[in-house]
N, C-alpha and C. Protein backbone atom coordinates (compact mmCIF):
# COMPACT_ATOMS: atom_id res chain seq x y z
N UNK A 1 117.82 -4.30 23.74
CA UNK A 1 116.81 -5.32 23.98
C UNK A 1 116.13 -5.68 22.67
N UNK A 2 115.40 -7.36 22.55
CA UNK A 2 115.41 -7.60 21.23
C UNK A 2 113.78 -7.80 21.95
N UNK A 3 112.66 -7.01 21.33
CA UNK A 3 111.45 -7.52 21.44
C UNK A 3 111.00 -8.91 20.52
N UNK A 4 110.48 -9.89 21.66
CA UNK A 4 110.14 -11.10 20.85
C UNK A 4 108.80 -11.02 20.62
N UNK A 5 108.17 -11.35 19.59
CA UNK A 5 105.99 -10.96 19.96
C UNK A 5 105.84 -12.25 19.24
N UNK A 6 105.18 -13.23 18.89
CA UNK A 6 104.45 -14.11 18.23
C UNK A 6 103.76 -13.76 17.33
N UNK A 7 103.04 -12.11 17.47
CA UNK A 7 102.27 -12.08 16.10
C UNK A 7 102.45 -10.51 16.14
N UNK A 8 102.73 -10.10 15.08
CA UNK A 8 102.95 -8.44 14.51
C UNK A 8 101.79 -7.74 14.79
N UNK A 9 101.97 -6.60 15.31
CA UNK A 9 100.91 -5.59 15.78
C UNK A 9 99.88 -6.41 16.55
N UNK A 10 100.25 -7.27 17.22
CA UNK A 10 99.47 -8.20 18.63
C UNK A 10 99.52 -6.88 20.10
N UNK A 11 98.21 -7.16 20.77
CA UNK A 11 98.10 -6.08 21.45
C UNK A 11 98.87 -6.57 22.99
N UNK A 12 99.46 -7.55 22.76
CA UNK A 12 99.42 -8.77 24.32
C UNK A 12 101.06 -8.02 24.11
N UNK A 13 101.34 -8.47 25.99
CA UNK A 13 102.62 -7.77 26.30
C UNK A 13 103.71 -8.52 25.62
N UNK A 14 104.87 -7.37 25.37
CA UNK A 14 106.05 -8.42 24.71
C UNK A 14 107.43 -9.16 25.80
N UNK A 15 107.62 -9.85 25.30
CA UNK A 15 108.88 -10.62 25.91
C UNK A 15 109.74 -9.75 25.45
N UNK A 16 111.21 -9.27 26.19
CA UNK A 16 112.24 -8.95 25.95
C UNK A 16 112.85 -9.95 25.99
N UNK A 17 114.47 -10.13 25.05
CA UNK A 17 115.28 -10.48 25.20
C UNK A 17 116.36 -10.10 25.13
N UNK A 18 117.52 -10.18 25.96
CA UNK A 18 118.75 -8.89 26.15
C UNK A 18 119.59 -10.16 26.01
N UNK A 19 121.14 -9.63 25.50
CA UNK A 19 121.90 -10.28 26.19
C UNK A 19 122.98 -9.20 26.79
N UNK A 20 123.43 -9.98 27.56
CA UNK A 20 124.76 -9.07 28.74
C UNK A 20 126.07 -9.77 29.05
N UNK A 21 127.43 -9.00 28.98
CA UNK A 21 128.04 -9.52 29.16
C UNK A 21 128.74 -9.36 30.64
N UNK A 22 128.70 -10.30 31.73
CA UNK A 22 129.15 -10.00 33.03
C UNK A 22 128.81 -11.35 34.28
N UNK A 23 128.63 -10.99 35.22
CA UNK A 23 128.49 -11.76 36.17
C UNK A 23 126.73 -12.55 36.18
N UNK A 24 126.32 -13.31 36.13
CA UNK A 24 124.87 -13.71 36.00
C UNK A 24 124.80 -13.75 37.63
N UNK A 25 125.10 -13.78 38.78
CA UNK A 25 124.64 -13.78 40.14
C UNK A 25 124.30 -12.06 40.40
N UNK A 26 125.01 -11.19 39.56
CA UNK A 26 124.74 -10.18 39.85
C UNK A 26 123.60 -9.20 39.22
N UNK A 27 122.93 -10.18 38.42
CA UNK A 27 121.67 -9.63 37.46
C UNK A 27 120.29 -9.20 38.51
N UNK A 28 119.71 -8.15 37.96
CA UNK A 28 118.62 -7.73 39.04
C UNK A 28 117.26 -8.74 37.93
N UNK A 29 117.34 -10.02 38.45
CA UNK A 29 115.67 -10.71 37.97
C UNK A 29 115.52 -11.66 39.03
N UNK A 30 114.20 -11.60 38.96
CA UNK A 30 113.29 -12.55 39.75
C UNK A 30 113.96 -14.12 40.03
N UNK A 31 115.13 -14.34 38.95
CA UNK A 31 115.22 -15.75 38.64
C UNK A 31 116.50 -16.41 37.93
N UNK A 32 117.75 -17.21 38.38
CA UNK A 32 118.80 -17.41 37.48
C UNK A 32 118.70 -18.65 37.17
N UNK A 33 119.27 -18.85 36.55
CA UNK A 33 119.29 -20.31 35.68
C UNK A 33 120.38 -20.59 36.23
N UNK A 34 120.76 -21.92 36.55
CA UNK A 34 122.01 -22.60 36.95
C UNK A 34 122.33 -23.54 36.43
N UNK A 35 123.35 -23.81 35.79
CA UNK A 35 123.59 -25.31 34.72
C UNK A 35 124.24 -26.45 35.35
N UNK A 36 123.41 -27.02 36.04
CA UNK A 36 123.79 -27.86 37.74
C UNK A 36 123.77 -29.51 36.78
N UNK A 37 124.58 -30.38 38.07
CA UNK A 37 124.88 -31.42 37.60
C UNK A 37 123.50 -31.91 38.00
N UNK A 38 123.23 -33.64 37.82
CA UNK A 38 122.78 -34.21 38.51
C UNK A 38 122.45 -34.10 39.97
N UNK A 39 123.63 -34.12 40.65
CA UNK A 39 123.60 -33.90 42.50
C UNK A 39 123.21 -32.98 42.77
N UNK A 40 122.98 -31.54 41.99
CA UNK A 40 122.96 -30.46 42.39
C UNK A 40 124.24 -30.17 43.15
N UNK A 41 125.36 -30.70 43.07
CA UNK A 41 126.22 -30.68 44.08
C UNK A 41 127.52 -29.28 43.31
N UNK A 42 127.50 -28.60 43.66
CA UNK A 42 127.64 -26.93 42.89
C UNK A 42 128.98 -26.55 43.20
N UNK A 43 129.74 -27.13 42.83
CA UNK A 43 131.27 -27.05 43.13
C UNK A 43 132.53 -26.40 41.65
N UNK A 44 131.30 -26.19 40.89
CA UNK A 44 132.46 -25.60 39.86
C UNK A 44 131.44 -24.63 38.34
N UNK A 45 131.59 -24.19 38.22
CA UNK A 45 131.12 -23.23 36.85
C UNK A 45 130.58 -22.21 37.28
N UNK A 46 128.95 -22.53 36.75
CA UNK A 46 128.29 -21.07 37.19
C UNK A 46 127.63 -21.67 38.67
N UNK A 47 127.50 -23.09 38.90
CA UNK A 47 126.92 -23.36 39.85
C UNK A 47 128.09 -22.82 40.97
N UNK A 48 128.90 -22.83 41.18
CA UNK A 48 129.76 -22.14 42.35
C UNK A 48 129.55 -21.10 42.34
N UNK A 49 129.68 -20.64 41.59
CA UNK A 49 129.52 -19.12 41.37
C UNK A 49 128.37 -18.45 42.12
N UNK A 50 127.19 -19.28 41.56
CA UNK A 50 126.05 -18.52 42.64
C UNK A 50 125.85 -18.99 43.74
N UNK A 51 126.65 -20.65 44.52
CA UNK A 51 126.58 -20.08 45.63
C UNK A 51 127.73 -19.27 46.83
N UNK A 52 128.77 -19.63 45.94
CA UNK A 52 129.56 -18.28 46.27
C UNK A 52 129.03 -16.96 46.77
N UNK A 53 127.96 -16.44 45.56
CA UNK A 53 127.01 -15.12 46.24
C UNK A 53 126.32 -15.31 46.50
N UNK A 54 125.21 -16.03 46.74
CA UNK A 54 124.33 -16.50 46.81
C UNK A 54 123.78 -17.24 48.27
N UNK A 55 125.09 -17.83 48.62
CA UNK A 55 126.01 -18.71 50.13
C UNK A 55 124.96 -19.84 50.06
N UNK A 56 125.48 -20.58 51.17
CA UNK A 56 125.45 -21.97 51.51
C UNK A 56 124.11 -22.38 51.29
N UNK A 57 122.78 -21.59 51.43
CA UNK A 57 121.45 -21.87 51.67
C UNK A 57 121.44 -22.39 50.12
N UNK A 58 121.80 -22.42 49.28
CA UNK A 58 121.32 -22.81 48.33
C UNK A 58 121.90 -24.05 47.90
N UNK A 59 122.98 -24.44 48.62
CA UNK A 59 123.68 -25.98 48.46
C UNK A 59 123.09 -26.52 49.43
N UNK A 60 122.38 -26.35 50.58
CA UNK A 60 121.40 -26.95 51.65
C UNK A 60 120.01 -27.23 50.95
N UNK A 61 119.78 -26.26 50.50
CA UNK A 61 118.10 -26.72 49.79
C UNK A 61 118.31 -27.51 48.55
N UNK A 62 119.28 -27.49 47.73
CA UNK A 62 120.00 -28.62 46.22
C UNK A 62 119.71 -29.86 47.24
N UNK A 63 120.72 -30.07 48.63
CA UNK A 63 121.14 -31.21 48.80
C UNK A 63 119.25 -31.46 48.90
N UNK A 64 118.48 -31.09 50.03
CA UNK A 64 117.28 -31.36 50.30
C UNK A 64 116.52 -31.75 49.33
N UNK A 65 116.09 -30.93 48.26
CA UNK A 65 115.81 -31.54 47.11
C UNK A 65 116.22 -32.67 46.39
N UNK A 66 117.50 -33.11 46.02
CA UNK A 66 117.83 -34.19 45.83
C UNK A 66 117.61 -35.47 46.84
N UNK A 67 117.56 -34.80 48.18
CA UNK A 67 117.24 -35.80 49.26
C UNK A 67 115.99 -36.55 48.92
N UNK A 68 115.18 -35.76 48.59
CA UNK A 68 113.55 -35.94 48.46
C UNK A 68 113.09 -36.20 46.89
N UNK A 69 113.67 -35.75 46.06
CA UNK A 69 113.15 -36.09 45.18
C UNK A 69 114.20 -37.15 44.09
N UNK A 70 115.58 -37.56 44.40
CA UNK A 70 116.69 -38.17 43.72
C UNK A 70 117.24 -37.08 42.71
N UNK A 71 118.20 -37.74 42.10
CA UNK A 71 118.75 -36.80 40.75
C UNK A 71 118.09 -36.29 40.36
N UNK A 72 118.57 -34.82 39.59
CA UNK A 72 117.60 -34.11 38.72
C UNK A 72 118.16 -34.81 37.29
N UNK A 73 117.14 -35.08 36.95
CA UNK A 73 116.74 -35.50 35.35
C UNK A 73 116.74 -34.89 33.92
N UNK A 74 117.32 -34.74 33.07
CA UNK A 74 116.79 -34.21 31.85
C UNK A 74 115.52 -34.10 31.96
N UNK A 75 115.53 -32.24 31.26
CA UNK A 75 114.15 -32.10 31.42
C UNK A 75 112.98 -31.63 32.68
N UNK A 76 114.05 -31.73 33.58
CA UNK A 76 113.17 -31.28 35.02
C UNK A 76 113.91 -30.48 35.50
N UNK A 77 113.14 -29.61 36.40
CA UNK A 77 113.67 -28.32 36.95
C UNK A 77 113.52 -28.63 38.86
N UNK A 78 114.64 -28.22 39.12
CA UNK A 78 114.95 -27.87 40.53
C UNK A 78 114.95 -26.33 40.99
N UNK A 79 113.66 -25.81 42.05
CA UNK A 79 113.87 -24.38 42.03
C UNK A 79 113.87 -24.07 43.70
N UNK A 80 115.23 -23.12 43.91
CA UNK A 80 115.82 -23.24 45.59
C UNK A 80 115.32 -21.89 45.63
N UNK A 81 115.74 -21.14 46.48
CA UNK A 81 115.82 -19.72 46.93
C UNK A 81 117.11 -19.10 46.50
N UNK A 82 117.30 -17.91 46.44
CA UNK A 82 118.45 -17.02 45.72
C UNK A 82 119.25 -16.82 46.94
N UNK A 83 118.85 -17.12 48.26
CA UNK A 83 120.05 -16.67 49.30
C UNK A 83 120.11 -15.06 49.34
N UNK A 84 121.17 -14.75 49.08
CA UNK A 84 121.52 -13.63 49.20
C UNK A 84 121.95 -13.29 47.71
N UNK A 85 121.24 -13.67 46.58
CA UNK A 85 121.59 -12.94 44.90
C UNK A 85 120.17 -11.73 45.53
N UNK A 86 120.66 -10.88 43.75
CA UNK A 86 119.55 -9.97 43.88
C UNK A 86 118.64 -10.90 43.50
N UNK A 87 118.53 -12.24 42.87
CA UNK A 87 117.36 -12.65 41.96
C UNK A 87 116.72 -13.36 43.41
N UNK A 88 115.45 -13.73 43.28
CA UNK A 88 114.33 -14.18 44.42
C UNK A 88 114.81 -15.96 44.17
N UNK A 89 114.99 -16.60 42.94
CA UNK A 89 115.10 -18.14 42.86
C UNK A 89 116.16 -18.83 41.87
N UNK A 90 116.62 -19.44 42.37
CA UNK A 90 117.60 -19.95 41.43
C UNK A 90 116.78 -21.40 41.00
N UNK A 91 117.14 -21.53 39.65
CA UNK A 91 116.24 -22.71 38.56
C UNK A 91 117.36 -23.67 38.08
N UNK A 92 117.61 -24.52 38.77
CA UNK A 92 118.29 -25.78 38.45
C UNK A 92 118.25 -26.78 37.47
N UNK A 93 119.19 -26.54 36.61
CA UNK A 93 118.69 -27.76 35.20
C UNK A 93 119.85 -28.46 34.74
N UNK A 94 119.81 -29.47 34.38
CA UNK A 94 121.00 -30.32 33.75
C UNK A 94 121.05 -30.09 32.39
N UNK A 95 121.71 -29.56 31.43
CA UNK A 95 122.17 -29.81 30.21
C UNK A 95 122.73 -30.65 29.48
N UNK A 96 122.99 -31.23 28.82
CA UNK A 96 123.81 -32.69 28.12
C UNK A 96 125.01 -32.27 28.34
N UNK A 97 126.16 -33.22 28.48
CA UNK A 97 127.22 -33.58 28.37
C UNK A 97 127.35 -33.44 27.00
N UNK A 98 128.16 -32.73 25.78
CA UNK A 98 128.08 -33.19 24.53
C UNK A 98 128.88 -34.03 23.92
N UNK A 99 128.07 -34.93 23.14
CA UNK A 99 128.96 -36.32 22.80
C UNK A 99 127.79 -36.39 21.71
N UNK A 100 128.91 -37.06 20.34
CA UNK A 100 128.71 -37.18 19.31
C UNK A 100 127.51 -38.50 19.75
N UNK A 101 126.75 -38.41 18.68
CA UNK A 101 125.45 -39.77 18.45
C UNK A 101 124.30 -39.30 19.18
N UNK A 102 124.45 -38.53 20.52
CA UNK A 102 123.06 -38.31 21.00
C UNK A 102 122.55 -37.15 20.33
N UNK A 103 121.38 -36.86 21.05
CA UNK A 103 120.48 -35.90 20.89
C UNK A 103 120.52 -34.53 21.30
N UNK A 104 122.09 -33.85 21.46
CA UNK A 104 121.77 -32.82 22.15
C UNK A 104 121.75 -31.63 21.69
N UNK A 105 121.01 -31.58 20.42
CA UNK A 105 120.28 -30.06 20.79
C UNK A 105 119.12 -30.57 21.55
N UNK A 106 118.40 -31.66 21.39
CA UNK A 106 117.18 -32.56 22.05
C UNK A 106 117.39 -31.94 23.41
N UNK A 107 118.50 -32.10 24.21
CA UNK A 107 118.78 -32.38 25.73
C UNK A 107 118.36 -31.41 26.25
N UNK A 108 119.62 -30.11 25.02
CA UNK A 108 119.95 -28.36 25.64
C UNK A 108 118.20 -27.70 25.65
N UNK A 109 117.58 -28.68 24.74
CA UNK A 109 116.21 -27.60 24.45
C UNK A 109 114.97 -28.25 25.92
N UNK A 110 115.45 -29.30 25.94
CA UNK A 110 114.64 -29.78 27.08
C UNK A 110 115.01 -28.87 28.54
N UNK A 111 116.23 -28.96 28.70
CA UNK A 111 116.62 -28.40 29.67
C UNK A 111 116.04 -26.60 29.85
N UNK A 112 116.12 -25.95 28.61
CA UNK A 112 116.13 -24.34 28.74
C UNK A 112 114.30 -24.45 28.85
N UNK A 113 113.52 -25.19 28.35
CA UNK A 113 112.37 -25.27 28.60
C UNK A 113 111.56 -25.39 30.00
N UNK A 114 112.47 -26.69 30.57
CA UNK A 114 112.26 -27.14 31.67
C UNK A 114 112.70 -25.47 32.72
N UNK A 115 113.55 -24.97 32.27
CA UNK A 115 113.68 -23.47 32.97
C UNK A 115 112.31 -22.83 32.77
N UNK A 116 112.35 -22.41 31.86
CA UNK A 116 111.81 -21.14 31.64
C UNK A 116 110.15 -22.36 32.19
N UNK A 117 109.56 -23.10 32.21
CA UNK A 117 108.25 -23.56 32.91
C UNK A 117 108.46 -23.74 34.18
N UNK A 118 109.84 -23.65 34.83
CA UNK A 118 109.68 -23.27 36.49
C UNK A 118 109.57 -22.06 37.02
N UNK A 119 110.24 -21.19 35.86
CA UNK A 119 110.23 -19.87 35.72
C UNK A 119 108.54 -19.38 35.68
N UNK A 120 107.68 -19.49 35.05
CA UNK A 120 106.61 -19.73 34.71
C UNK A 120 105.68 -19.92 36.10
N UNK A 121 106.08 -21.04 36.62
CA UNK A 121 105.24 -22.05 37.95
C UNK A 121 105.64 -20.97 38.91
N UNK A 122 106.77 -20.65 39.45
CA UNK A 122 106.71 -19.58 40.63
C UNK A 122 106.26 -18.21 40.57
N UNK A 123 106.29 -17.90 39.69
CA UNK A 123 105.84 -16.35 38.90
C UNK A 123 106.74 -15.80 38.74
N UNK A 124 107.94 -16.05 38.12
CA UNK A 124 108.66 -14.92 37.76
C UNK A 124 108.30 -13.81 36.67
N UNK A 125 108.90 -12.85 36.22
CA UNK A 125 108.44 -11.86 35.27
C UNK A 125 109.77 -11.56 34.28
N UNK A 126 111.05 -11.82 34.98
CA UNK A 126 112.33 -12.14 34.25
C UNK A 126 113.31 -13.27 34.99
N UNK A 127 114.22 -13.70 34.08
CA UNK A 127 115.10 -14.78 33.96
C UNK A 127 116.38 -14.40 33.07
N UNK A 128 117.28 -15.25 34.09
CA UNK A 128 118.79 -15.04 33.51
C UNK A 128 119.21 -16.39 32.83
N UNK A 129 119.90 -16.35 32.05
CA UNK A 129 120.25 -17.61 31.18
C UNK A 129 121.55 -17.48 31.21
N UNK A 130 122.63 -18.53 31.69
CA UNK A 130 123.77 -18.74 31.33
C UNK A 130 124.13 -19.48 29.91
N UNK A 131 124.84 -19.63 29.53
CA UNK A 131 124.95 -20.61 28.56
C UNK A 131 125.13 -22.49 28.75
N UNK A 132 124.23 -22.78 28.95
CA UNK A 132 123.95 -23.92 29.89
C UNK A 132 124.95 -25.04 28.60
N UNK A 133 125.38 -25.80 29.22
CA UNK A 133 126.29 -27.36 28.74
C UNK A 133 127.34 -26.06 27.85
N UNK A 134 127.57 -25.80 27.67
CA UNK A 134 128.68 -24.79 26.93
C UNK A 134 130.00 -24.59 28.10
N UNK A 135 131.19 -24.64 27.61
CA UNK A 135 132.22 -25.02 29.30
C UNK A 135 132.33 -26.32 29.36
N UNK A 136 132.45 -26.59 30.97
CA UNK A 136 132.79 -27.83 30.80
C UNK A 136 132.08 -29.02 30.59
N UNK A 137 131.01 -28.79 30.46
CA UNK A 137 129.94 -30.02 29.54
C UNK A 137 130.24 -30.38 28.26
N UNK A 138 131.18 -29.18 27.46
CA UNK A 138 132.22 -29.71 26.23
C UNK A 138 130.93 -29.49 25.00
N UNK A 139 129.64 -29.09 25.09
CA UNK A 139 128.87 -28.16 23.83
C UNK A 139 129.75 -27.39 23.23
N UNK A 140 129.63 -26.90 21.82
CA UNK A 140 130.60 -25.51 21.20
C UNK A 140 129.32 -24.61 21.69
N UNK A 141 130.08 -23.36 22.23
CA UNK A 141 129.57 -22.14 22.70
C UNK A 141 128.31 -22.16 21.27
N UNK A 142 129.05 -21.38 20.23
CA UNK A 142 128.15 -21.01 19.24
C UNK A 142 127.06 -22.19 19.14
N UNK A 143 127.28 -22.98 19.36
CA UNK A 143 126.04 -24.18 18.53
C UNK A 143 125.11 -23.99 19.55
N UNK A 144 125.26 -24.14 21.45
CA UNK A 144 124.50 -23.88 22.01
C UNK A 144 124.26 -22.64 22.30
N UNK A 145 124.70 -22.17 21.75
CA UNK A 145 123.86 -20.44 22.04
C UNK A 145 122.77 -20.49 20.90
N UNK A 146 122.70 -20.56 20.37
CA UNK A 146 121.61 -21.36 18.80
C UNK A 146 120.64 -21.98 19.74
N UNK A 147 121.21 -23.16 20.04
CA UNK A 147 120.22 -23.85 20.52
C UNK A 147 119.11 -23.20 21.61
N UNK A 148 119.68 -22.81 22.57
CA UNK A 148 119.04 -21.93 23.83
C UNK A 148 118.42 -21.05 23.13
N UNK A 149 118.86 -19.81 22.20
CA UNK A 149 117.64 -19.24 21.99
C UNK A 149 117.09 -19.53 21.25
N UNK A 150 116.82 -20.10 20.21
CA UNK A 150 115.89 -20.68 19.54
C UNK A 150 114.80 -21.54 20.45
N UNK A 151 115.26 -22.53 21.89
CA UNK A 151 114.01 -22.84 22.10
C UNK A 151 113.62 -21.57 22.84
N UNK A 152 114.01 -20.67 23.72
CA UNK A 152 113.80 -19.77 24.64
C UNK A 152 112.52 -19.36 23.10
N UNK A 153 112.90 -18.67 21.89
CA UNK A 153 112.07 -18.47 21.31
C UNK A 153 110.40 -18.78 21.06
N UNK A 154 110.73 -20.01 20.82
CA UNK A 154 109.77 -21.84 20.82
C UNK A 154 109.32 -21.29 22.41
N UNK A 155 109.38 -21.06 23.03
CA UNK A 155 108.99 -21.57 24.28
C UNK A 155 107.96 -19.79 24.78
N UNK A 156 108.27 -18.55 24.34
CA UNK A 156 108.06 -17.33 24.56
C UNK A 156 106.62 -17.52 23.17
N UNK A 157 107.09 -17.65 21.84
CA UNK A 157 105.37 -17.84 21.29
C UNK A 157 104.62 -19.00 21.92
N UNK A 158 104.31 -19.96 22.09
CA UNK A 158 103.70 -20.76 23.10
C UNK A 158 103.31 -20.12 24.03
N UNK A 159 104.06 -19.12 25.20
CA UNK A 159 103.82 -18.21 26.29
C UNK A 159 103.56 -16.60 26.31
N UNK A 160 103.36 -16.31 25.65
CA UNK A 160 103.32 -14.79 25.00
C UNK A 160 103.28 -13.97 25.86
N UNK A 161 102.27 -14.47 27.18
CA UNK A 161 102.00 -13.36 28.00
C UNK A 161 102.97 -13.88 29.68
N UNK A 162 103.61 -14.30 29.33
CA UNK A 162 104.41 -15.03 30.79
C UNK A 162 105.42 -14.44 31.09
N UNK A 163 106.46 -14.24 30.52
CA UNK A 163 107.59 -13.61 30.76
C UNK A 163 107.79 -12.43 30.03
N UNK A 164 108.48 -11.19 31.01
CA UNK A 164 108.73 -9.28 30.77
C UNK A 164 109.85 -9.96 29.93
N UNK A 165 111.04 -10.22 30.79
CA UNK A 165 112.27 -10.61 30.28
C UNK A 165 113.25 -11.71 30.48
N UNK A 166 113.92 -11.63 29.35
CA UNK A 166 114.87 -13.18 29.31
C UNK A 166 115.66 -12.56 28.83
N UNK A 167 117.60 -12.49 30.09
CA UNK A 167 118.12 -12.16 30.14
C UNK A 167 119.66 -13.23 29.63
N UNK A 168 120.10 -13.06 28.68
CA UNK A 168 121.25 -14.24 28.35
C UNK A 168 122.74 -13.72 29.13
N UNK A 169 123.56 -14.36 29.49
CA UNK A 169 124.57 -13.51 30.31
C UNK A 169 125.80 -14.31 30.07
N UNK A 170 126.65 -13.77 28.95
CA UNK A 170 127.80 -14.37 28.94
C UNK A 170 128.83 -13.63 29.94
N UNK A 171 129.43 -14.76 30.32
CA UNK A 171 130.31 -14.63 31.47
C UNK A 171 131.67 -13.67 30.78
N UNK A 172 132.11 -14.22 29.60
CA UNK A 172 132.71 -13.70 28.96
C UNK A 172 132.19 -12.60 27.65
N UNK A 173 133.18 -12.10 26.82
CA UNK A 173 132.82 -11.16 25.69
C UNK A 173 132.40 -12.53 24.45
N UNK A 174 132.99 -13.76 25.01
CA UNK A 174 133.14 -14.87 23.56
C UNK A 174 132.09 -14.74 23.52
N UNK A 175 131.67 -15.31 24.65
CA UNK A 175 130.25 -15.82 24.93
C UNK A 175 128.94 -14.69 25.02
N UNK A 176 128.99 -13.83 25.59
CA UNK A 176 128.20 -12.55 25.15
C UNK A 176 127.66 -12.69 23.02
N UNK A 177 129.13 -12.64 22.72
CA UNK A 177 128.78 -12.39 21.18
C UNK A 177 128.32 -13.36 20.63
N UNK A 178 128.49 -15.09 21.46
CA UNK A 178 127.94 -15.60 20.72
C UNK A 178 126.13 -15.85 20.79
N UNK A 179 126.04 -15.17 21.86
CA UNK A 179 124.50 -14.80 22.33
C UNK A 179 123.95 -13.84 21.14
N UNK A 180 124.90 -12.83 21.20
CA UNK A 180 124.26 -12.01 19.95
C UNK A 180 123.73 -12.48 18.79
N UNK A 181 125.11 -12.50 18.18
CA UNK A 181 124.55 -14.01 17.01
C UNK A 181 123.09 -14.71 16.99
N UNK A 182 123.48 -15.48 17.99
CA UNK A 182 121.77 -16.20 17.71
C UNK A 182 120.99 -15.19 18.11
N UNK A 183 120.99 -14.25 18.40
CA UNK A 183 119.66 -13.47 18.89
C UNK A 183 119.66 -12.96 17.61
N UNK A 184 120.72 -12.43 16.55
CA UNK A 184 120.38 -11.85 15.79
C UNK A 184 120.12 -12.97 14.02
N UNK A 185 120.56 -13.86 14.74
CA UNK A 185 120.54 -15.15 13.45
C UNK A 185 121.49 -15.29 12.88
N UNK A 186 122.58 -14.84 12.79
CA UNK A 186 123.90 -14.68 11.97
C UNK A 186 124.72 -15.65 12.71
């Protein structure tokens, strides 16, 4: 675990940050991150995945939400129930598509923000991070693993006392190491 603090020998609690390499539906936190389309409509990546374990209640409350509130947006968070994960809520966010000319470390940092402040709004105390737009959103792993923790960073001094832990979870070993990396800056 990598203790994050905002200020050296600060008496306020610290943020952890871990990363892990394995299943993210099977993480014991309050809270997963899901790198959902627009529709919320959860038919392939990590979004299948959790409701695969997770089951159907959580593609019923996506659709509902989208019913009621339209597409999810850059930047905004959709937060369902975990179903049957160990985590209590799953946190719905869109990541950029990556394509040359836009803004997306802009997008990836809006998006991991827009997490971790829903994360925040329900009370969680930890959170799982996939590697959001990395896959088939076509990001390079390494660049957005940079990106994510660096704002997760940005976003933990701003919050100092909000979140125990922030959990990164590569599905794979690539992706695990490339979590490391940015956690460790290299």
């Amino acid at each position: 675990m990598y203790p994050v603090a905002s200020t050296p020998g600060s008496l306020r609690p610290v943020t952890y940050l871990d990363v892990v390499q394995g299943d993210i539906t099977a993480q014991q936190v309050d809270a997963v991150v899901n790198a959902a389309n627009e529709r919320l409509a959860h038919g392939g990546g990590v979004a299948a995945a959790i409701v695969r374990a997770g089951g159907r209640v959580i593609q019923d409350e996506s659709d509902a939400w989208v019913r009621r509130h339209g597409p999810l947006r850059p930047g905004q968070a959709a937060v369902t129930s975990g179903g049957a994960l160990p985590a209590r809520w799953v946190i719905h966010v869109v990541g950029p598509r990556y394509r040359e000319g836009q803004d997306n470390e802009g997008l990836l940092r809006r998006a991991v923000t827009a997490a971790l402040d829903a994360a925040a709004d329900v009370g969680a105390d930890s959170v799982a991070f996939p590697a959001i737009s990395a896959g088939i959103f076509g990001y390079p792993t390494d660049e957005a693993t940079r990106v994510i923790v660096s704002a997760i960073r940005d976003w933990i001094d701003l919050h100092p006392d909000t979140l125990r832990t922030v959990l990164l979870v590569g599905f794979d070993a690539t992706t695990a190491d490339a979590f490391r990396r940015a956690v460790d800056g290299t």
